[in-house]
N, C-alpha and C. Protein backbone atom coordinates (compact mmCIF):
# COMPACT_ATOMS: atom_id res chain seq x y z
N UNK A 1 124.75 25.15 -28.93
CA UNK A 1 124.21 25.88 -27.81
C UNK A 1 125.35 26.36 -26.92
N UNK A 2 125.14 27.74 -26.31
CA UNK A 2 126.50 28.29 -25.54
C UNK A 2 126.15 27.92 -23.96
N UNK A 3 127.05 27.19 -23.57
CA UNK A 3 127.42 27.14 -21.83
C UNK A 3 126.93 28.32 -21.04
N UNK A 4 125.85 27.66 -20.24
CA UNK A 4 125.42 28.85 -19.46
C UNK A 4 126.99 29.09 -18.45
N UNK A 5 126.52 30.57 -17.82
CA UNK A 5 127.36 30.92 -17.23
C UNK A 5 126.55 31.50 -16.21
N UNK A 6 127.02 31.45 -14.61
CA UNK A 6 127.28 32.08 -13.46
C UNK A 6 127.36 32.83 -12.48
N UNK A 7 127.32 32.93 -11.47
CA UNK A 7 128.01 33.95 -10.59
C UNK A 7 127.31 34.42 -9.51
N UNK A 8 127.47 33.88 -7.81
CA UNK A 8 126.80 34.02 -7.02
C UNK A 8 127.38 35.31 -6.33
N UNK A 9 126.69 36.52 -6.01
CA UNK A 9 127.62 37.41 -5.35
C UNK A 9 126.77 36.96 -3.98
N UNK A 10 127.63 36.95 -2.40
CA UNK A 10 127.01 37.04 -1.44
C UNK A 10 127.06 38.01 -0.86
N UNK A 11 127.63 39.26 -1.29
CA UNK A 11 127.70 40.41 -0.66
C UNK A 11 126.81 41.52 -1.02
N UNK A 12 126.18 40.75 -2.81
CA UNK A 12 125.25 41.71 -3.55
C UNK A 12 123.97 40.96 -2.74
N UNK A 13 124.46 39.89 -2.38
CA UNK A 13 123.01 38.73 -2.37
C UNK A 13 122.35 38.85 -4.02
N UNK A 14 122.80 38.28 -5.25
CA UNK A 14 122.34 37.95 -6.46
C UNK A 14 123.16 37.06 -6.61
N UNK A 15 122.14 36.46 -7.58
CA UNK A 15 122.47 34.86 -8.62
C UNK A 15 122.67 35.93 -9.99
N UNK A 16 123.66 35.76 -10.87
CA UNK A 16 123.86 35.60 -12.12
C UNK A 16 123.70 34.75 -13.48
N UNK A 17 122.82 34.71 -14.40
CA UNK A 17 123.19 33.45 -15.16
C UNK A 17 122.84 33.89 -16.89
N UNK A 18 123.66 34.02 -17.17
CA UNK A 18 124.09 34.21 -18.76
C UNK A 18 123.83 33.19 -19.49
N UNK A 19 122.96 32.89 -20.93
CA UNK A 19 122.37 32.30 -21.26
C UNK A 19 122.87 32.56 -23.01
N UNK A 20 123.40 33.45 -22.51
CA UNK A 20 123.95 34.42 -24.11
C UNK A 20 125.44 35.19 -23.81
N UNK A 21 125.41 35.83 -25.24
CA UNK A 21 127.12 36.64 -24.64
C UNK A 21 126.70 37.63 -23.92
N UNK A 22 127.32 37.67 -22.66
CA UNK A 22 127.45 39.09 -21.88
C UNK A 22 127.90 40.33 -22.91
N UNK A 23 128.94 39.75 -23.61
CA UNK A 23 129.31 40.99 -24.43
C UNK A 23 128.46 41.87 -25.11
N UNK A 24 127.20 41.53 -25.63
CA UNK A 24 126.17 41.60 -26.27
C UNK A 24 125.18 42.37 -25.78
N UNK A 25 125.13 42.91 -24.34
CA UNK A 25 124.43 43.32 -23.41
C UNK A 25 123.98 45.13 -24.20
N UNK A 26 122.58 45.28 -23.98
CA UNK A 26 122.38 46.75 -24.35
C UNK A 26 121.65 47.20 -23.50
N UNK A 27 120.60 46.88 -22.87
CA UNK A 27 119.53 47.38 -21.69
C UNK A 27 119.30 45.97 -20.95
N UNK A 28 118.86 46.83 -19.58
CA UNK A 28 118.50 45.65 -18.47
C UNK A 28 116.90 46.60 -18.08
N UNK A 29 116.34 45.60 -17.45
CA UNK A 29 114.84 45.53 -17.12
C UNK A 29 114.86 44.97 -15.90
N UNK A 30 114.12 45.73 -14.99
CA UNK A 30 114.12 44.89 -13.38
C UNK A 30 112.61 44.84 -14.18
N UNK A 31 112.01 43.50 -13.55
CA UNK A 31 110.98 43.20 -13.09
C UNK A 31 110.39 43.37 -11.97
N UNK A 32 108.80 43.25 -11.84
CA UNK A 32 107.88 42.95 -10.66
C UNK A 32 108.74 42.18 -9.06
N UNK A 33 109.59 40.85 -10.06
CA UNK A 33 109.43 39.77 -9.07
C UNK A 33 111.24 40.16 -8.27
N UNK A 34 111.49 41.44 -8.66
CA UNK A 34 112.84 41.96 -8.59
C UNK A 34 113.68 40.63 -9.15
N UNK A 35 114.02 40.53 -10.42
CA UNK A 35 114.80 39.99 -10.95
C UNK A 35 114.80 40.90 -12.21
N UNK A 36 116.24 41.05 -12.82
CA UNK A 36 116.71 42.05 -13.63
C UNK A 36 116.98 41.31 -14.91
N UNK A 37 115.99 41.58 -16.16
CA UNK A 37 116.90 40.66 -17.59
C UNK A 37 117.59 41.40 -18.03
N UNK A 38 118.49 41.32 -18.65
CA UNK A 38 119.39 41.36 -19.60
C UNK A 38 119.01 41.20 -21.43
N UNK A 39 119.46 42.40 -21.97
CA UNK A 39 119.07 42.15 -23.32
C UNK A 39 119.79 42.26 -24.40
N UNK A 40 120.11 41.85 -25.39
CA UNK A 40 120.77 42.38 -26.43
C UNK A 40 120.36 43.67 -27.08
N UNK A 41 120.57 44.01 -28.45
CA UNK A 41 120.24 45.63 -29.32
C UNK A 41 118.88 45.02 -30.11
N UNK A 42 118.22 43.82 -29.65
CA UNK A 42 117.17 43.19 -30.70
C UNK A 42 116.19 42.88 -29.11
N UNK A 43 116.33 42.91 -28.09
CA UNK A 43 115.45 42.91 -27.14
C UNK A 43 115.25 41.48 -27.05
N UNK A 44 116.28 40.57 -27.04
CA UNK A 44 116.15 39.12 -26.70
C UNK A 44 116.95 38.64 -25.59
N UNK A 45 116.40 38.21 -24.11
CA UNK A 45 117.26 38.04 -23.17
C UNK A 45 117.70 37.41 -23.27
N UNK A 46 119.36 37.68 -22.90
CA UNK A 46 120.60 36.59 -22.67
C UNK A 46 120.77 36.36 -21.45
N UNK A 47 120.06 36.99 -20.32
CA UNK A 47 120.45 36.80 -19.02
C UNK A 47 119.77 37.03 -17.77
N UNK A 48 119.90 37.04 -16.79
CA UNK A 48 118.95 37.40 -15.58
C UNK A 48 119.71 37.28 -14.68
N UNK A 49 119.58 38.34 -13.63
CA UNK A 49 120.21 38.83 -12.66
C UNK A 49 119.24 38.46 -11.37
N UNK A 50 118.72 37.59 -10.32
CA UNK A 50 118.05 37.11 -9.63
C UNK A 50 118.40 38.09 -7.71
N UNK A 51 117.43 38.86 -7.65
CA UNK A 51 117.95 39.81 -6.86
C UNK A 51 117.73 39.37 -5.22
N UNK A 52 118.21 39.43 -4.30
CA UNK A 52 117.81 38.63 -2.38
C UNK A 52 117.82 37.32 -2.80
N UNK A 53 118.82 36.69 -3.79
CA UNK A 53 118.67 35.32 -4.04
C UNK A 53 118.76 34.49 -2.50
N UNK A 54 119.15 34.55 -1.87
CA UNK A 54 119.53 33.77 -0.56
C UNK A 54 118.08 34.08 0.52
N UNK A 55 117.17 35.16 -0.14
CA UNK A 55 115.89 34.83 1.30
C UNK A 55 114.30 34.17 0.00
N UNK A 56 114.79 33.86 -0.89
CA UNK A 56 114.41 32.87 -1.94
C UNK A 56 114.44 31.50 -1.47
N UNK A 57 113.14 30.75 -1.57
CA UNK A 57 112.94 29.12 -1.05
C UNK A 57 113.28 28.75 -2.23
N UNK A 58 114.24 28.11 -2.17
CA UNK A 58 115.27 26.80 -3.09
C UNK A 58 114.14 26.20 -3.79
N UNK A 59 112.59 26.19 -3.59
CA UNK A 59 111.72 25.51 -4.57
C UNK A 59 110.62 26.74 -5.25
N UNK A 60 110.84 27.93 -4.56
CA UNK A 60 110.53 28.96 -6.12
C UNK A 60 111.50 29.68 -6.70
N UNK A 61 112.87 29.11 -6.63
CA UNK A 61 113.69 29.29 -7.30
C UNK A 61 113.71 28.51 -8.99
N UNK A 62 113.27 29.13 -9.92
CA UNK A 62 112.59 28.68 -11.19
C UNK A 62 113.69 29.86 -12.14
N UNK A 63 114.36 29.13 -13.16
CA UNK A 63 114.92 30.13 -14.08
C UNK A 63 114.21 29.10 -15.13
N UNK A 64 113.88 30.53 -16.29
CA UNK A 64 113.14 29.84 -17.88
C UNK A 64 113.76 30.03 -18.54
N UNK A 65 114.52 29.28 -18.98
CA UNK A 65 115.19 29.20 -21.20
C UNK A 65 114.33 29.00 -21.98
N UNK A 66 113.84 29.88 -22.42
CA UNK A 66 112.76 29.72 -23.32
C UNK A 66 111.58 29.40 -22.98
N UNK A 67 111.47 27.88 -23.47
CA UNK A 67 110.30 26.68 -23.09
C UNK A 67 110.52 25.67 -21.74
N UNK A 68 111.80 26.07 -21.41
CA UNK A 68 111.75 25.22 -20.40
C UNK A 68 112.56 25.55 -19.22
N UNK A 69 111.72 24.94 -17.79
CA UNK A 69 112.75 25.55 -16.65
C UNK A 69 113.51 25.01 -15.81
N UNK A 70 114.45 25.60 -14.99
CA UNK A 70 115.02 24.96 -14.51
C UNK A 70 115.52 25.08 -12.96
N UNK A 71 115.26 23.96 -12.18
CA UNK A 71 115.42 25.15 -10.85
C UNK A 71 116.77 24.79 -10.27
């Protein structure tokens, strides 16, 4: 399994977290809940871009790998 990866911008106000290779990246998708996935050329997310992360309550802060989440 690959090491998630990172990256708080406070100037974007977003959370980053790579779940897969960034390198791998072909289209992104904002969602409803303004959070942006990340996809490979097979449409399987490696990532999510979590958008006003900082006016987000620390307990619906929920990221899913798959089957399971993690806050």
């Amino acid at each position: 399994m690959q090491a998630l990866q990172y990256t708080r911008d406070p100037v974007g106000d977003t959370l980053t977290v790579w779940y897969g290779d960034p390198n791998t990246e072909y289209i992104c998708e904002e969602t409803e809940e303004e959070v942006i996935l990340m996809k490979d050329a097979s449409g399987t997310v490696i990532g999510k871009e979590i958008l006003h992360v900082s006016s987000r309550e620390a307990e619906a802060l929920n990221i899913v790998f798959g089957e399971t989440a993690m806050a």
